[in-house]
PDB file of N, CA and C in Angstrom:
ATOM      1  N   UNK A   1       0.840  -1.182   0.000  1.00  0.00           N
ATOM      2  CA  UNK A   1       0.000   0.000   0.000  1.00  0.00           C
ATOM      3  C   UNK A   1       0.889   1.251   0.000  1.00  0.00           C
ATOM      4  N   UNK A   2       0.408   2.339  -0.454  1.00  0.00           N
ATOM      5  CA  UNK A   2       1.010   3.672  -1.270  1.00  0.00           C
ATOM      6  C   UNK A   2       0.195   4.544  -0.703  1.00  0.00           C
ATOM      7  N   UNK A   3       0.702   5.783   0.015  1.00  0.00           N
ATOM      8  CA  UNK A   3      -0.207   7.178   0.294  1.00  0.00           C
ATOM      9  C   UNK A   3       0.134   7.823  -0.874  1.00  0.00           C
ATOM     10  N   UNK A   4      -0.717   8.259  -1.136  1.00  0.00           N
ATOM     11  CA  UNK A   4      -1.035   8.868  -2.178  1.00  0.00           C
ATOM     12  C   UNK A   4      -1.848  10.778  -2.037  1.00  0.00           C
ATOM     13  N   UNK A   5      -1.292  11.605  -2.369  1.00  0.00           N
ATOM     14  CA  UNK A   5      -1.886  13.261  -2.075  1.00  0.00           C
ATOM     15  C   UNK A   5      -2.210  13.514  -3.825  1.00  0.00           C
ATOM     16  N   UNK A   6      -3.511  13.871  -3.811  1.00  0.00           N
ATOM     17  CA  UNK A   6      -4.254  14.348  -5.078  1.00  0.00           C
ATOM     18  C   UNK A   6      -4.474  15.682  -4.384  1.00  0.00           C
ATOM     19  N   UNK A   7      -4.888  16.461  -5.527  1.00  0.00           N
ATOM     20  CA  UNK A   7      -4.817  17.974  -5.467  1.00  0.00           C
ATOM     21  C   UNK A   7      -5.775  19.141  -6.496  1.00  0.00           C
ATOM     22  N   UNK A   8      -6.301  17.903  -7.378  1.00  0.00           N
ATOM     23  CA  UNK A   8      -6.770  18.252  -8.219  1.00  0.00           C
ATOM     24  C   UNK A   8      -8.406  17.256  -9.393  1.00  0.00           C
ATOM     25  N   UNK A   9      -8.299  17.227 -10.365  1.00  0.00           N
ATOM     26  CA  UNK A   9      -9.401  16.294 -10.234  1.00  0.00           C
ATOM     27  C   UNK A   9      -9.162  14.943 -10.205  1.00  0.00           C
ATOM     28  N   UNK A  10      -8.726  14.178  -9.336  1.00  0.00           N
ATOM     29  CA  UNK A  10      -8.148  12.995  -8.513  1.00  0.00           C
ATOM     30  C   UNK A  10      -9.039  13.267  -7.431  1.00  0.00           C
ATOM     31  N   UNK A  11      -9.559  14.694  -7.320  1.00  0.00           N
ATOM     32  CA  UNK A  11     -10.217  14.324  -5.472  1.00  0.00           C
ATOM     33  C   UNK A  11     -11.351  14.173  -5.954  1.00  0.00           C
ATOM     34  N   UNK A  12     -12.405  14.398  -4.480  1.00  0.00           N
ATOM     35  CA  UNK A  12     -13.578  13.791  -4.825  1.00  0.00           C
ATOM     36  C   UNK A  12     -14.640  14.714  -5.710  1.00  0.00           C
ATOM     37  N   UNK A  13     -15.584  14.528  -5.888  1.00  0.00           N
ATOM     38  CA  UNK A  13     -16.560  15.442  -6.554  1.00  0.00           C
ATOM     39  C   UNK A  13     -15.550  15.549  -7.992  1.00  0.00           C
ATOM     40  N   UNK A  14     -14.724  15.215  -8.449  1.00  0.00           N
ATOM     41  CA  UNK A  14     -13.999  16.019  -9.651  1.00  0.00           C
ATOM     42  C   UNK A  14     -14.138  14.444 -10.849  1.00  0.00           C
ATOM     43  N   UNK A  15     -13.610  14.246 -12.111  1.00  0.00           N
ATOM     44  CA  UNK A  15     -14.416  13.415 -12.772  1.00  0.00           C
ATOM     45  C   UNK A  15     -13.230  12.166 -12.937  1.00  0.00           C
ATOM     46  N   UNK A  16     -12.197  12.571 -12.686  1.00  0.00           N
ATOM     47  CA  UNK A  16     -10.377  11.570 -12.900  1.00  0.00           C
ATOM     48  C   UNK A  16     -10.706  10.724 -10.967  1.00  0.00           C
ATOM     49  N   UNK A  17     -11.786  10.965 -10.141  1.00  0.00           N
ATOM     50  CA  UNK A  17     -11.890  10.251  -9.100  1.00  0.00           C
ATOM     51  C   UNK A  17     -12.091   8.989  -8.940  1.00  0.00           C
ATOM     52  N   UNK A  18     -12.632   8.507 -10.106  1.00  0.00           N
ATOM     53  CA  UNK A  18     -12.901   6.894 -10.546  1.00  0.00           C
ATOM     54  C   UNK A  18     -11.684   6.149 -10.109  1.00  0.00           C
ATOM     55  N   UNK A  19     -10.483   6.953 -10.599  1.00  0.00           N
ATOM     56  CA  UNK A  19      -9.358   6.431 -10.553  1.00  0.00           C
ATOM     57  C   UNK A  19      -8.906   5.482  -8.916  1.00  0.00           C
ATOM     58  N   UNK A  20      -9.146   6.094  -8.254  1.00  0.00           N
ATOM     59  CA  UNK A  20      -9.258   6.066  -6.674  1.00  0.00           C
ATOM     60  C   UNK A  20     -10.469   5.307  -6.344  1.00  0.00           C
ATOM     61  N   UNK A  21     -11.451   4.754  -6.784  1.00  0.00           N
ATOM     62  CA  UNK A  21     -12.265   3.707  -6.322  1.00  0.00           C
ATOM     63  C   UNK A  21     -12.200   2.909  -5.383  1.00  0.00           C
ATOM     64  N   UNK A  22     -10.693   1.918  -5.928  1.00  0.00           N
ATOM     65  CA  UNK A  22     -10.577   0.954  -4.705  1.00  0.00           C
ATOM     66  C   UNK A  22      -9.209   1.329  -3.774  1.00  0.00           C
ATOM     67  N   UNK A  23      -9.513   2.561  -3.516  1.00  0.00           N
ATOM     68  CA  UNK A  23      -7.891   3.108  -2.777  1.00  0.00           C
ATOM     69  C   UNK A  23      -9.370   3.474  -1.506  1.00  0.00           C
ATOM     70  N   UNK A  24      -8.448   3.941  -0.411  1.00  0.00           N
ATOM     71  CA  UNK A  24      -9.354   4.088   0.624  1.00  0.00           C
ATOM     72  C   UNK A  24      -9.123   5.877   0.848  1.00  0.00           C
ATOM     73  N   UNK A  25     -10.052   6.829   0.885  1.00  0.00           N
ATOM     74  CA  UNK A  25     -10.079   8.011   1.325  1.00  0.00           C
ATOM     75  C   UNK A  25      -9.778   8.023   2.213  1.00  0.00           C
ATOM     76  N   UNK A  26      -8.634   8.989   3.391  1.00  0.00           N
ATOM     77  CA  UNK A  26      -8.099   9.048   4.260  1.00  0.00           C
ATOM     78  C   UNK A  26      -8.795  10.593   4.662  1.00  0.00           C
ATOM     79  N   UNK A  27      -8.788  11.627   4.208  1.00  0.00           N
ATOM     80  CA  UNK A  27      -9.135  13.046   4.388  1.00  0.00           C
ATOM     81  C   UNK A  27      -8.498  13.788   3.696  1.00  0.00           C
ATOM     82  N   UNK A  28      -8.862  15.203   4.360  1.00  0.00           N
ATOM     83  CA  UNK A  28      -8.128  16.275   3.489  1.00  0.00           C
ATOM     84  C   UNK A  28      -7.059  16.544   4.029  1.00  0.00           C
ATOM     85  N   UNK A  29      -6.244  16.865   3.634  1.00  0.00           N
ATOM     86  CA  UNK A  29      -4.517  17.368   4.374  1.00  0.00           C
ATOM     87  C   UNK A  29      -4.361  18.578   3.454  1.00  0.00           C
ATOM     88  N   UNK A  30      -2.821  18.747   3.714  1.00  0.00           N
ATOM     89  CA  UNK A  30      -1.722  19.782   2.871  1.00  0.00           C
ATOM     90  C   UNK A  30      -0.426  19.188   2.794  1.00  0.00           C
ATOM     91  N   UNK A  31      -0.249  20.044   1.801  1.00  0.00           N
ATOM     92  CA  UNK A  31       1.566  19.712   1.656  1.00  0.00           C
ATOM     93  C   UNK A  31       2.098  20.641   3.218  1.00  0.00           C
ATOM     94  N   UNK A  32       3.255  19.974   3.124  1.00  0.00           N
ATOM     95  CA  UNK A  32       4.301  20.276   4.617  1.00  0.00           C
ATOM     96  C   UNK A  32       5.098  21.451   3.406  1.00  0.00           C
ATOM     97  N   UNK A  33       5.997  20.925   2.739  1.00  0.00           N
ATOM     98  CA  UNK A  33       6.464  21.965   1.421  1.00  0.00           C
ATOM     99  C   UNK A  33       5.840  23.144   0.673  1.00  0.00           C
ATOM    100  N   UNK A  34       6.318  23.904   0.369  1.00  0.00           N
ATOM    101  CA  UNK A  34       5.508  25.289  -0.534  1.00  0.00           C
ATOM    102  C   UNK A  34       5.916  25.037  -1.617  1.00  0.00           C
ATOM    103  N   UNK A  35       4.757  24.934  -2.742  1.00  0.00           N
ATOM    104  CA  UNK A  35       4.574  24.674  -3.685  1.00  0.00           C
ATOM    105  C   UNK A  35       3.423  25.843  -4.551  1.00  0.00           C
ATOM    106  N   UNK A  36       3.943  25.884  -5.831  1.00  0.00           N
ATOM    107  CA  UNK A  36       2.985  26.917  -6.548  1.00  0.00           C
ATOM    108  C   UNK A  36       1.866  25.576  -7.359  1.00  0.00           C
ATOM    109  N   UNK A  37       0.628  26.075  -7.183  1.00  0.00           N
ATOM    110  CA  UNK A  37      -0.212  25.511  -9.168  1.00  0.00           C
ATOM    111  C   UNK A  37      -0.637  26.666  -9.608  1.00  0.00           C
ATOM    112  N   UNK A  38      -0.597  26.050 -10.432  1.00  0.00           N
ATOM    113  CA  UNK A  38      -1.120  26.672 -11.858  1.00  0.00           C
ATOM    114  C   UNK A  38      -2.264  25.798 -12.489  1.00  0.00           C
ATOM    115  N   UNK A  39      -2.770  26.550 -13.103  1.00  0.00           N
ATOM    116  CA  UNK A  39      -3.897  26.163 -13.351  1.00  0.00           C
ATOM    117  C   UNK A  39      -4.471  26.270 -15.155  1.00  0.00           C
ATOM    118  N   UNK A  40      -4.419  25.499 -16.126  1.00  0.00           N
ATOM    119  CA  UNK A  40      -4.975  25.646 -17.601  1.00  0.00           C
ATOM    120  C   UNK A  40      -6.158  24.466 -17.567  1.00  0.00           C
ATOM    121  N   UNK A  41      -7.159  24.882 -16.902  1.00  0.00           N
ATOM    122  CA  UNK A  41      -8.385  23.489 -17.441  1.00  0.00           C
ATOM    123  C   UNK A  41      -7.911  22.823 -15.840  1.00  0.00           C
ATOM    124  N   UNK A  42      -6.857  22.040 -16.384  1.00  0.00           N
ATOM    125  CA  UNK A  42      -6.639  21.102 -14.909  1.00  0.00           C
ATOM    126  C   UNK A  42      -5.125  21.974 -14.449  1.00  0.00           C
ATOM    127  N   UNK A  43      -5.226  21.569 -13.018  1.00  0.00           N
ATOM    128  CA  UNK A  43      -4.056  21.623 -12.447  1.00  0.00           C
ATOM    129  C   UNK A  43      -2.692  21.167 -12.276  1.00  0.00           C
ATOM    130  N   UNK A  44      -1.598  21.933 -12.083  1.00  0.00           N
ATOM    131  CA  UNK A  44      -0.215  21.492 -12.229  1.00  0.00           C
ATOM    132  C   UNK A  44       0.497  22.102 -10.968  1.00  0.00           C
ATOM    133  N   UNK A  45       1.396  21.504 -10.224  1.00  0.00           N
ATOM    134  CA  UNK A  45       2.778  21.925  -9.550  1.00  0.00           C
ATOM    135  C   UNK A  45       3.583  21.895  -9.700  1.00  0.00           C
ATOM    136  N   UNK A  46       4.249  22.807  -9.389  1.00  0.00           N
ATOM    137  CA  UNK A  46       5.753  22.996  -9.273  1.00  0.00           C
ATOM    138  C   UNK A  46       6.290  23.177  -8.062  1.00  0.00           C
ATOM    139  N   UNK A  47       7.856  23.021  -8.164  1.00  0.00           N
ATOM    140  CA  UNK A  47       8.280  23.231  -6.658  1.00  0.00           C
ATOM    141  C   UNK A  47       8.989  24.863  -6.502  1.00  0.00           C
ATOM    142  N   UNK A  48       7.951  25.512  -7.444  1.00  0.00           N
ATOM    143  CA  UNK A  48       8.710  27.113  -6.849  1.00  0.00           C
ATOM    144  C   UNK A  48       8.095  27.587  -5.568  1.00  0.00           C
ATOM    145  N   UNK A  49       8.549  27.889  -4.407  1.00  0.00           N
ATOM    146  CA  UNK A  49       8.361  28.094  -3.463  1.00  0.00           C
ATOM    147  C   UNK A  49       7.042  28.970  -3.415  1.00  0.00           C
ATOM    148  N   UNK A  50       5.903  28.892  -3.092  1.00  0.00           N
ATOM    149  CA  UNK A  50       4.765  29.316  -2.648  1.00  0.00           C
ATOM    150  C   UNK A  50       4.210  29.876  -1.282  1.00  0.00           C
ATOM    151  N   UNK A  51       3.294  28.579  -0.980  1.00  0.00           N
ATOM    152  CA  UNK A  51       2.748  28.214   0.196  1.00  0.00           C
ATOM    153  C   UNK A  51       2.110  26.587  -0.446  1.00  0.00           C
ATOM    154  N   UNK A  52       2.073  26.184   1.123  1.00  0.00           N
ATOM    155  CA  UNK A  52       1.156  24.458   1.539  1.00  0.00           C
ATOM    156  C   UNK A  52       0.207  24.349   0.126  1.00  0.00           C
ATOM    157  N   UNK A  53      -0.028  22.925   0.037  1.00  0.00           N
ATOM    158  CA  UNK A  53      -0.748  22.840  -1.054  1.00  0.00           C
ATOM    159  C   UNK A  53      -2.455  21.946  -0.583  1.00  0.00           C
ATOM    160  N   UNK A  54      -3.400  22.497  -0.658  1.00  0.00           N
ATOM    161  CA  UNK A  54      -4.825  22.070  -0.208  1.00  0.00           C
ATOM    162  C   UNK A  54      -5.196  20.555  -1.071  1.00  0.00           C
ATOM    163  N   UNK A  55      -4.946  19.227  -0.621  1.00  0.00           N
ATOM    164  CA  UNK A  55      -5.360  18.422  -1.455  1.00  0.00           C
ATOM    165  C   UNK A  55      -6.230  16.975  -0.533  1.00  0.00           C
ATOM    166  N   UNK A  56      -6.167  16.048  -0.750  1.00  0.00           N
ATOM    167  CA  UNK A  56      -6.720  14.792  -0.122  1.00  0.00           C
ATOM    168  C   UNK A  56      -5.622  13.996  -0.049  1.00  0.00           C
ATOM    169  N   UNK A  57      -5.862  12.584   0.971  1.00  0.00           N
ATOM    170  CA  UNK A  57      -4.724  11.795   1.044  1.00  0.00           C
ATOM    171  C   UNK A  57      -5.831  10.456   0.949  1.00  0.00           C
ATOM    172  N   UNK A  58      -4.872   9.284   0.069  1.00  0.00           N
ATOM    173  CA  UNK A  58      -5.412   8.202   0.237  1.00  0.00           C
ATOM    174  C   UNK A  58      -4.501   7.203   0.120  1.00  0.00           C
ATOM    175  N   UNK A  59      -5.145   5.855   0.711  1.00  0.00           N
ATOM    176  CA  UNK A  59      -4.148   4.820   0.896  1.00  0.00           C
ATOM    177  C   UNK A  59      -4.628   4.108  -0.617  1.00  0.00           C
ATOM    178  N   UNK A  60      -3.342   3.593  -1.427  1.00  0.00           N
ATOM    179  CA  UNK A  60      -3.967   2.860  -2.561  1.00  0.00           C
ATOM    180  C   UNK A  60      -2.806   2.082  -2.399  1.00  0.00           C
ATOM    181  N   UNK A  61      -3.170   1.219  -4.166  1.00  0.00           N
ATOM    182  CA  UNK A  61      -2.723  -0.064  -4.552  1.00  0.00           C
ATOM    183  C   UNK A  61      -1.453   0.652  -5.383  1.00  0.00           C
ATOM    184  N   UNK A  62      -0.158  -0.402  -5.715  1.00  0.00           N
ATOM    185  CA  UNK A  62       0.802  -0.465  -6.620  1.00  0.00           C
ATOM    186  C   UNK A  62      -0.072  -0.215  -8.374  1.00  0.00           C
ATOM    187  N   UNK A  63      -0.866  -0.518  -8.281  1.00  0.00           N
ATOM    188  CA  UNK A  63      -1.770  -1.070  -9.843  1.00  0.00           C
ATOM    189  C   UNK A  63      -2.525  -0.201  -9.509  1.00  0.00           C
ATOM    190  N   UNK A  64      -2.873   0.731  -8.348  1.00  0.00           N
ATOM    191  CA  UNK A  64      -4.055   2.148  -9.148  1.00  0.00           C
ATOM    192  C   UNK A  64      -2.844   2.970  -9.110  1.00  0.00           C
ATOM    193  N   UNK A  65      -1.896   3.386  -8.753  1.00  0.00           N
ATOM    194  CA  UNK A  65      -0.808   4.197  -9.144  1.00  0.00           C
ATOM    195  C   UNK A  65      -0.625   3.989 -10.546  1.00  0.00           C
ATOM    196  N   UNK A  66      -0.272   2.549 -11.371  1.00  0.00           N
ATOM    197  CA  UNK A  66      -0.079   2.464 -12.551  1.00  0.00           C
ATOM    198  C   UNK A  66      -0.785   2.641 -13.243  1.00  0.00           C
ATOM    199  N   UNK A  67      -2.619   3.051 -13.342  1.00  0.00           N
ATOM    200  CA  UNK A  67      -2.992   3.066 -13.781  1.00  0.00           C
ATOM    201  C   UNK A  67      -3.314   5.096 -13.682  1.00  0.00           C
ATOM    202  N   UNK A  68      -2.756   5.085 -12.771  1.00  0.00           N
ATOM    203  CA  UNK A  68      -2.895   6.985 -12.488  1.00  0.00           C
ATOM    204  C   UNK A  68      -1.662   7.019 -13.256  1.00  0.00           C
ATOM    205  N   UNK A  69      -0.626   6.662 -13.127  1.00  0.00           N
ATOM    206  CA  UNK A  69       0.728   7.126 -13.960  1.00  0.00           C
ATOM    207  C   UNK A  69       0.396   6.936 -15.916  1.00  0.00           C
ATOM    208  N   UNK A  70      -0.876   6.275 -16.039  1.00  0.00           N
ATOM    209  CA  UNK A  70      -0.973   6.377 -17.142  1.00  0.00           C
ATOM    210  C   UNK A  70      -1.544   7.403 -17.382  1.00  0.00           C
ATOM    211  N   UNK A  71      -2.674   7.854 -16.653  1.00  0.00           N
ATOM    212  CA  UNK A  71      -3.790   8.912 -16.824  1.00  0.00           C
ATOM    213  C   UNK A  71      -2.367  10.471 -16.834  1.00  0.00           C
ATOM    214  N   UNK A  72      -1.886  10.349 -16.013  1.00  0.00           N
ATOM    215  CA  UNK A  72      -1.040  11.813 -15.575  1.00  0.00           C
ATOM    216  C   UNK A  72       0.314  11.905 -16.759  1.00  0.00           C
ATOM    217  N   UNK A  73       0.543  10.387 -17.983  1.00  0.00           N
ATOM    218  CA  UNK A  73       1.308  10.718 -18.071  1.00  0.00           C
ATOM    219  C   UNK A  73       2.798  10.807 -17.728  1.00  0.00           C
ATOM    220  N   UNK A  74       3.409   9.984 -16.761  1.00  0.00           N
ATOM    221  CA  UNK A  74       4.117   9.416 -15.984  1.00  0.00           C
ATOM    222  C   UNK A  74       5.441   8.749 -16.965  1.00  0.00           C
ATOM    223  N   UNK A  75       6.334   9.482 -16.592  1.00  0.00           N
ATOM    224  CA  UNK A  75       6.894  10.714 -16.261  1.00  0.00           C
ATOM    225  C   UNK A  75       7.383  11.121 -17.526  1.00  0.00           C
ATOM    226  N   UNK A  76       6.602  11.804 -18.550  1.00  0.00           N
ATOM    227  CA  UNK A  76       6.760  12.375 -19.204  1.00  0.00           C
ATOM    228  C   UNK A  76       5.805  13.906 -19.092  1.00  0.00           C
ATOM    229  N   UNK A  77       5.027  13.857 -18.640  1.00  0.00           N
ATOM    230  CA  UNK A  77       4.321  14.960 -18.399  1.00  0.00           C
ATOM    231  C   UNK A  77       3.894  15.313 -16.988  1.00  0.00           C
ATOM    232  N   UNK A  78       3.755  14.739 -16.094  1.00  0.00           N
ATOM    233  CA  UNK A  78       3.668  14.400 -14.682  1.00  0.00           C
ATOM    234  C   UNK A  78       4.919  13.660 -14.159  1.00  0.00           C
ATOM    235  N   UNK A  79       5.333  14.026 -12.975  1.00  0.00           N
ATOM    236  CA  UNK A  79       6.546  13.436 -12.914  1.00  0.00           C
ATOM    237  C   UNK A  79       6.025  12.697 -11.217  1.00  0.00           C
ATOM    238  N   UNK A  80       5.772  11.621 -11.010  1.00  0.00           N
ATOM    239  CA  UNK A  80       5.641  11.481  -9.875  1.00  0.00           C
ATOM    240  C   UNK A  80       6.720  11.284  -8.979  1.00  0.00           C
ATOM    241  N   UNK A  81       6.613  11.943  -7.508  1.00  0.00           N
ATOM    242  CA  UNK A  81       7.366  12.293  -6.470  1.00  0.00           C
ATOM    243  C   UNK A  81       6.967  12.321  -4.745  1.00  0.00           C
ATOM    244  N   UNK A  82       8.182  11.598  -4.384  1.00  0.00           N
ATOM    245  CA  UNK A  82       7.372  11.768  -2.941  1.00  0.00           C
ATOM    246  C   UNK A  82       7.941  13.438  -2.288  1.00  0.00           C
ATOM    247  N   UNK A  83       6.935  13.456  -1.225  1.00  0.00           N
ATOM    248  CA  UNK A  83       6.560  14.843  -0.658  1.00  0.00           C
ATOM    249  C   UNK A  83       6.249  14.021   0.936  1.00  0.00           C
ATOM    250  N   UNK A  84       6.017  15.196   1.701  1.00  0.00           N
ATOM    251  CA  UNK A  84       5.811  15.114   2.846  1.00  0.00           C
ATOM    252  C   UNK A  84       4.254  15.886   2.898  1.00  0.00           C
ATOM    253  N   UNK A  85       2.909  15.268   3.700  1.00  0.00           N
ATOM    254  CA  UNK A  85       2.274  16.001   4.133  1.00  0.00           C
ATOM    255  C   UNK A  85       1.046  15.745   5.935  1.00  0.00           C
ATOM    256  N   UNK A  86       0.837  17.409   6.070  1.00  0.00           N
ATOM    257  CA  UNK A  86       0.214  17.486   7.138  1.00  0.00           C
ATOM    258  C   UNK A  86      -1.374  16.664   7.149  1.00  0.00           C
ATOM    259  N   UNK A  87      -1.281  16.142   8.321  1.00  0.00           N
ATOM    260  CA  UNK A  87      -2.689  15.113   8.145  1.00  0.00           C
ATOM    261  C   UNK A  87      -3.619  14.871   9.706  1.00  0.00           C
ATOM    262  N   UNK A  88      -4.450  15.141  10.128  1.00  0.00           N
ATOM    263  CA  UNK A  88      -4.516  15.245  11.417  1.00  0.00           C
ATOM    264  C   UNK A  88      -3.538  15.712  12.116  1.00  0.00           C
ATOM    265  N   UNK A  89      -3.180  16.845  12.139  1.00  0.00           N
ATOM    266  CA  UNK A  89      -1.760  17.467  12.941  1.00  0.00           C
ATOM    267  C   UNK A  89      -0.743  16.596  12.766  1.00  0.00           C
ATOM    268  N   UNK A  90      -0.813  15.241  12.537  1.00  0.00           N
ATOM    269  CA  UNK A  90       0.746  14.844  12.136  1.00  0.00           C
ATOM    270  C   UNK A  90       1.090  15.290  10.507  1.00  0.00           C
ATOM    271  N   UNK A  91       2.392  14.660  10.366  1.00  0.00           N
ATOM    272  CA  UNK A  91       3.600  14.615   9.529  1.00  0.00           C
ATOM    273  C   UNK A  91       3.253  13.446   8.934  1.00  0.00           C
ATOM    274  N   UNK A  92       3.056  12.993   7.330  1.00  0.00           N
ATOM    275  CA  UNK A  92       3.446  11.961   6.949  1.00  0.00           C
ATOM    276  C   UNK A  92       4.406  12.197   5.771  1.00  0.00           C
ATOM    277  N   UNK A  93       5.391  11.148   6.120  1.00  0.00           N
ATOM    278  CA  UNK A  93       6.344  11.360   4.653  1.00  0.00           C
ATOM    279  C   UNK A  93       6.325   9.951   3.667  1.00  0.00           C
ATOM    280  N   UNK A  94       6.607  10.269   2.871  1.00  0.00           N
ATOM    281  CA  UNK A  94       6.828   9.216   1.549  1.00  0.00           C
ATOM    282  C   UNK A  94       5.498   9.329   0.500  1.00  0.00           C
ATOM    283  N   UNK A  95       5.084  10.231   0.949  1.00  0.00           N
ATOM    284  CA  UNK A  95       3.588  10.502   0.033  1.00  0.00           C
ATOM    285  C   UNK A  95       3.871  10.683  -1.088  1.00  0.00           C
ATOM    286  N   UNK A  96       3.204  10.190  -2.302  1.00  0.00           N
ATOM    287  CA  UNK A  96       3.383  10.031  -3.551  1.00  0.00           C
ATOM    288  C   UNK A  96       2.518  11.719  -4.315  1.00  0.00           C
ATOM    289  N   UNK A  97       2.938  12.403  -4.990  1.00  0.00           N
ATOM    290  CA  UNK A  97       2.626  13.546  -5.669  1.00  0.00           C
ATOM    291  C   UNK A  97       3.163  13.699  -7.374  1.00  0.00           C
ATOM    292  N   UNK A  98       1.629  14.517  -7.863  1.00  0.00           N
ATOM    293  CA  UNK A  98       2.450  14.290  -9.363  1.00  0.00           C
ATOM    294  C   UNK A  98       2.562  15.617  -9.392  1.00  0.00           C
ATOM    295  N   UNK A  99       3.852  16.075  -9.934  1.00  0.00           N
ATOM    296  CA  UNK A  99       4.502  17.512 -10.573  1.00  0.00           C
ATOM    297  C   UNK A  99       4.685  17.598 -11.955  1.00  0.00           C
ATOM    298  N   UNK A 100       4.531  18.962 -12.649  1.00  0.00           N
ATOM    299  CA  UNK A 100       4.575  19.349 -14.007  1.00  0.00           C
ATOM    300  C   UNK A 100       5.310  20.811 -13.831  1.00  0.00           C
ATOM    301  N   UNK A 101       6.787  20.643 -14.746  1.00  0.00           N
ATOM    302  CA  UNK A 101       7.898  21.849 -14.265  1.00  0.00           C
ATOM    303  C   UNK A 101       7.364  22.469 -15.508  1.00  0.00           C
ATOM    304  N   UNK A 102       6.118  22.732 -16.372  1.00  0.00           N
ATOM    305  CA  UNK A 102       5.891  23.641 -17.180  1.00  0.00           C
ATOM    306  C   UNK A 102       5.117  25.106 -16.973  1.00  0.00           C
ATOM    307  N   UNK A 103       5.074  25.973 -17.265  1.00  0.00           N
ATOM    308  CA  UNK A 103       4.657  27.283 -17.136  1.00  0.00           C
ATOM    309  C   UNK A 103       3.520  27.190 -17.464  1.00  0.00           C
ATOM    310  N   UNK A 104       2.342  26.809 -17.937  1.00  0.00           N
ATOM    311  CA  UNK A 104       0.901  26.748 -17.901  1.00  0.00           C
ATOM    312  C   UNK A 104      -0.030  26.875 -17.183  1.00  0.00           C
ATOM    313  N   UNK A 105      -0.786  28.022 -17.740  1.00  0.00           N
ATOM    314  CA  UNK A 105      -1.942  28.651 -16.643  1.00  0.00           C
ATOM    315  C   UNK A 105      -1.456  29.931 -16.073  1.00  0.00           C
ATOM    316  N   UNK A 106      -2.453  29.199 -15.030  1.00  0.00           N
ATOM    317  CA  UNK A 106      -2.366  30.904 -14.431  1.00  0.00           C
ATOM    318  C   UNK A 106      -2.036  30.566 -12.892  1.00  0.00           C
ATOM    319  N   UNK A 107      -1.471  31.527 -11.971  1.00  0.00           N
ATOM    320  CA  UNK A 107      -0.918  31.209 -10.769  1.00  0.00           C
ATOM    321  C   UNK A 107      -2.648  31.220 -10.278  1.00  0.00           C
ATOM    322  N   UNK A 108      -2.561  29.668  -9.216  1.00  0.00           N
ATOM    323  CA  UNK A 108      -3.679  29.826  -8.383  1.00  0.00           C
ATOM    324  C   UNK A 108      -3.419  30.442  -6.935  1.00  0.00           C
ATOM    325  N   UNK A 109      -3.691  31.601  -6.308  1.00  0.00           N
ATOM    326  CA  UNK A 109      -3.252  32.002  -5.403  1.00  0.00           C
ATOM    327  C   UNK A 109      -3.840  31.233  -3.992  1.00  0.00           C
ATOM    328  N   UNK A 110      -4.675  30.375  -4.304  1.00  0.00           N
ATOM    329  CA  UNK A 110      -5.010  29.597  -2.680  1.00  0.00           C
ATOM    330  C   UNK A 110      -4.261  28.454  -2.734  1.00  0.00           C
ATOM    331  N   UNK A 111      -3.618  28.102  -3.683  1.00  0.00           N
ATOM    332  CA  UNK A 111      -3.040  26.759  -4.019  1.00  0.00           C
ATOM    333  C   UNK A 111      -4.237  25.562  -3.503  1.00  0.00           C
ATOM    334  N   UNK A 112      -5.651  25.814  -4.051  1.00  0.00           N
ATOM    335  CA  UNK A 112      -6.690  24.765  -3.519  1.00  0.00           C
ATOM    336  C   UNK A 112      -7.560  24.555  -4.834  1.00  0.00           C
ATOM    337  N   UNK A 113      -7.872  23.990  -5.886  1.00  0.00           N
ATOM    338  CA  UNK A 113      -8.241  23.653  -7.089  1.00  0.00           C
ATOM    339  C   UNK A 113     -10.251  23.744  -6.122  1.00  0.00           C
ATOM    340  N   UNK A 114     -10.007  23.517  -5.572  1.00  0.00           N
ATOM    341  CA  UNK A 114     -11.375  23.846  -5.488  1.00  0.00           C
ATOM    342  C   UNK A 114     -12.276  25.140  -4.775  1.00  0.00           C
ATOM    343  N   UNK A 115     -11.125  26.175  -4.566  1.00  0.00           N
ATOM    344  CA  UNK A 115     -11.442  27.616  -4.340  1.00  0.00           C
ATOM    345  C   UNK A 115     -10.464  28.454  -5.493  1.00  0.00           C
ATOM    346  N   UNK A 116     -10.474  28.342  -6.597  1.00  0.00           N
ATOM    347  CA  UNK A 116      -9.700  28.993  -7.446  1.00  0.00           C
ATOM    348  C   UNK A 116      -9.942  30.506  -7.355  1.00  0.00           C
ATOM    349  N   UNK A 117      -8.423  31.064  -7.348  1.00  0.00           N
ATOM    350  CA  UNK A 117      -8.057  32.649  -7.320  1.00  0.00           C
ATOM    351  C   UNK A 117      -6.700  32.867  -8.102  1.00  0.00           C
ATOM    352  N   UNK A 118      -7.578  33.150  -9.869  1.00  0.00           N
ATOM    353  CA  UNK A 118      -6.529  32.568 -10.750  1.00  0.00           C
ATOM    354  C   UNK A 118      -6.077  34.198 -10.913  1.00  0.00           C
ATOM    355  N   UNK A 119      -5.156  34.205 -11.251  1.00  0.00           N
ATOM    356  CA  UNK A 119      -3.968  35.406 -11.548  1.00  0.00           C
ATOM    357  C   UNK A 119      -2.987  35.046 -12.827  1.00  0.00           C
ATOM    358  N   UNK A 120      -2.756  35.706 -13.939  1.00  0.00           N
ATOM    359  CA  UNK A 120      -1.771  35.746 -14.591  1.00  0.00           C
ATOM    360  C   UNK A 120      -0.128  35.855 -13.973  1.00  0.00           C
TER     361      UNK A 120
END
């Protein structure tokens, strides 16, 4: 089993959530790291220093990762990476995150895909 931090439409209510079916929802957390997204249609991170990033955490399988590393693109367009994040006041590390080092979109200033405060 794999923790896994989505951030974007990977979480719930959003339509790439299928993906996560048989992974178990854990809650909402943040990144421990400052991180920027951006935002064109769907969401992207980078590691230019920001602030925390607003996403969900879940426990999944080796084989829904592979099947998310297909959806994201892995690692040619998504680069998956572990991160550290806040979760019930603890720390978890080894959390799995996908990053995109391209300039696309627009800066989201809450870093939360589901309160967007998009900025050029």
């Amino acid at each position: 089993m794999e923790y896994l931090f989505v951030y974007g439409t990977l979480m719930k209510g959003h339509h790439n959530n299928t993906f996560l079916s048989d992974s178990k929802f854990l809650g909402k957390c943040e990144t421990v790291g400052k991180y920027q997204m951006l935002v064109d249609y769907i969401p992207y991170l980078n590691k230019r220093k920001f602030k925390p990033v607003k996403g969900e955490l879940y426990m999944t399988h080796k084989t829904a990762l592979g099947s998310i590393d297909e959806l994201e693109g892995h690692p040619d367009f998504y680069k998956r990476e572990r991160i550290s994040v806040k979760y019930n006041n603890e720390i978890i590390d080894n959390v799995w995150c996908y990053f995109n080092y391209d300039d696309m979109g627009k800066r989201n200033l809450t870093n939360d895909f589901n309160n967007l405060d998009l900025v050029r």
